[in-house]
Protein backbone atom coordinates (compact mmCIF):
# COMPACT_ATOMS: atom_id res chain seq x y z
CA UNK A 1 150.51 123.30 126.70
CA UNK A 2 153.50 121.58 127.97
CA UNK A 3 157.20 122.89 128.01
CA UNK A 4 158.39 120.22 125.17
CA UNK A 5 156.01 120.73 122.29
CA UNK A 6 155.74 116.86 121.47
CA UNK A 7 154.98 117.21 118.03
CA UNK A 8 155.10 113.86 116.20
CA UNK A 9 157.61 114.03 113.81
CA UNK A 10 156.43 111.52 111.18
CA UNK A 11 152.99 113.43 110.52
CA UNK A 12 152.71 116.90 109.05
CA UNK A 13 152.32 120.51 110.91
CA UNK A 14 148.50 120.15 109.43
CA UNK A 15 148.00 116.48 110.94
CA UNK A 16 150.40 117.29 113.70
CA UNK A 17 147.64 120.34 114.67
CA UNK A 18 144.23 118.05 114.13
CA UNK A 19 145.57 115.32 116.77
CA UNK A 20 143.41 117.13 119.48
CA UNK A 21 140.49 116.89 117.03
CA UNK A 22 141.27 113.18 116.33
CA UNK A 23 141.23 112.16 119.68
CA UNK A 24 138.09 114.17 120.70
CA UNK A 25 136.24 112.62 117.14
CA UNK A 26 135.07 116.28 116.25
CA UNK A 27 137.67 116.16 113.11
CA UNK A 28 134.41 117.80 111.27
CA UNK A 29 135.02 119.99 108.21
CA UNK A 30 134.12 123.06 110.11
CA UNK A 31 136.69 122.29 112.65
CA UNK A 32 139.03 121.78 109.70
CA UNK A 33 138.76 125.08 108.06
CA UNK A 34 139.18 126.62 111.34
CA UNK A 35 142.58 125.06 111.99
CA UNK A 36 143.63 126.36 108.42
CA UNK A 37 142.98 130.04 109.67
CA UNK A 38 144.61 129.28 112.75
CA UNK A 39 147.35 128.43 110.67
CA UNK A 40 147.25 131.21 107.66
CA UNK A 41 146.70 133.73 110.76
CA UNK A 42 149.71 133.14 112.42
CA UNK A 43 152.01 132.24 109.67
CA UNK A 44 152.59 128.46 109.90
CA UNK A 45 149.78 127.94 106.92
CA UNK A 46 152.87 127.70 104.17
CA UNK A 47 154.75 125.36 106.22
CA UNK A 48 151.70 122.92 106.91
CA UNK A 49 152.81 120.31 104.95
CA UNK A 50 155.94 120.38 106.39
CA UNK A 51 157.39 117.92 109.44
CA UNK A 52 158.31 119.02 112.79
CA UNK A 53 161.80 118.58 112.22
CA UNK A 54 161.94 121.40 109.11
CA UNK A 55 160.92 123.69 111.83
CA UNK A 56 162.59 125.85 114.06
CA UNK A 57 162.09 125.22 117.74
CA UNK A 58 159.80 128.84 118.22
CA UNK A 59 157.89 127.73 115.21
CA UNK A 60 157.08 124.32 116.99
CA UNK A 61 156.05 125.99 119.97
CA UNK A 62 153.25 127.95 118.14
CA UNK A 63 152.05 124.72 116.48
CA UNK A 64 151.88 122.90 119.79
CA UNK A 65 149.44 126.40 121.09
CA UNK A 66 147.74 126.05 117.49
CA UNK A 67 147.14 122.34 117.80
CA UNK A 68 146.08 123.33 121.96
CA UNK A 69 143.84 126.13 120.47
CA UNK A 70 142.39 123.66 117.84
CA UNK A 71 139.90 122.45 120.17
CA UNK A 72 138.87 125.56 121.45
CA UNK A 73 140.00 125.67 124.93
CA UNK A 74 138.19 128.27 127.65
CA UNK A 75 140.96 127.81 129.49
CA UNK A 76 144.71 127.57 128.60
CA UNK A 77 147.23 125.64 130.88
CA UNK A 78 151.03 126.57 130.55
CA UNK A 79 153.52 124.67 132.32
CA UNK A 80 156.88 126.03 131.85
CA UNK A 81 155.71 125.95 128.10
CA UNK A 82 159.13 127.93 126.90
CA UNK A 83 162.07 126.31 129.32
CA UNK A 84 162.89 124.49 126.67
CA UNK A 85 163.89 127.11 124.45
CA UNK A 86 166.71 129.08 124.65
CA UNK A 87 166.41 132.73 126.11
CA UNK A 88 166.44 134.81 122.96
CA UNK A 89 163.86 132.18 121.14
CA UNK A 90 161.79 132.16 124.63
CA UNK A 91 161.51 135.73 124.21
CA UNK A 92 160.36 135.97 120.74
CA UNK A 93 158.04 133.13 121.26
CA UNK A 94 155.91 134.41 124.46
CA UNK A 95 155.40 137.79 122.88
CA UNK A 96 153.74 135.86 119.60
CA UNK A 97 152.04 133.55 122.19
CA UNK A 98 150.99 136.36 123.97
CA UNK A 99 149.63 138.47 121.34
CA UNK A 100 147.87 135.18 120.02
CA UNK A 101 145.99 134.59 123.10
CA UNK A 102 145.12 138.16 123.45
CA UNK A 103 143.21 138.07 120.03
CA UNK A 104 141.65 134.58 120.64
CA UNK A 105 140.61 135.78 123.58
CA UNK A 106 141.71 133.18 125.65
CA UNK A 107 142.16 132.82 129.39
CA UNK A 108 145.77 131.06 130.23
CA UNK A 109 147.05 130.29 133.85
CA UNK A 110 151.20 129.85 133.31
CA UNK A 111 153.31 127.56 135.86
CA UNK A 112 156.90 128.78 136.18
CA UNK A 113 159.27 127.97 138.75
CA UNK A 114 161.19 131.42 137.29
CA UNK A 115 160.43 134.07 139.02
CA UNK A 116 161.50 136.92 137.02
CA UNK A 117 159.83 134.87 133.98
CA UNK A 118 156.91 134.99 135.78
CA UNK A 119 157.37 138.68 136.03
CA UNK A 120 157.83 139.72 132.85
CA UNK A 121 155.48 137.54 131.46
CA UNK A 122 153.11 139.31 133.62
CA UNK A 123 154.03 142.30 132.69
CA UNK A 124 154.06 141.55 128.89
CA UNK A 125 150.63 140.06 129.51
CA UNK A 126 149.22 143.03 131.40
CA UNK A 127 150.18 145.16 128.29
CA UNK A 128 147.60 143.74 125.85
């Protein structure tokens, strides 16, 4: 998961989050239903049909981790994946992010060249 989300604007939140599955060909019905729980279960199902740019830039960010999870990952990469949002946003965000890989029970290495973000995302990590 990269630090711009890189959403594309002219397809939905729902097409915008099945890219992964596009590219991979596993676009199966199964893998469908599971990217509408993804999306009910973290409160982006009522905007699915919705484009990136009707979304707030936190709300982007967890679509970009929902389209990342979409695949199924065993391993999540982070590079500087909130820099680009501002500080109260970025703190909002990696709590939700957080919390989301804690209960998919995902492994995530993050790159930061912050220090203290590094820190305190440790520390927030550490805590679930």
């Amino acid at each position: 998961m990269l630090q711009k989300d890189n959403l594309l604007e002219w397809r939905t939140i729902y097409k915008n989050v099945l890219l992964g599955l596009e590219i991979q060909k596993s676009n199966t019905e199964e893998n469908k239903k599971y990217v509408l729980n993804l999306l009910k279960k973290y409160g982006l199902y009522e905007f699915k049909d919705k484009y990136p740019m009707q979304l707030s830039g936190g709300m982007r960010q967890r679509v970009a981790l929902i389209r990342t999870l979409a695949i199924r990952p065993k391993i999540l990469l982070l590079d500087e994946a909130f820099s680009a949002l501002d500080a109260q946003t970025r703190l909002m965000v990696t709590e939700d992010i957080y919390k989301i890989l804690k209960q998919e029970n995902i492994t995530a290495l993050m790159v930061t060249h912050d220090i203290s973000e590094g820190i305190i995302q440790n520390r927030r990590y550490e805590k679930y």
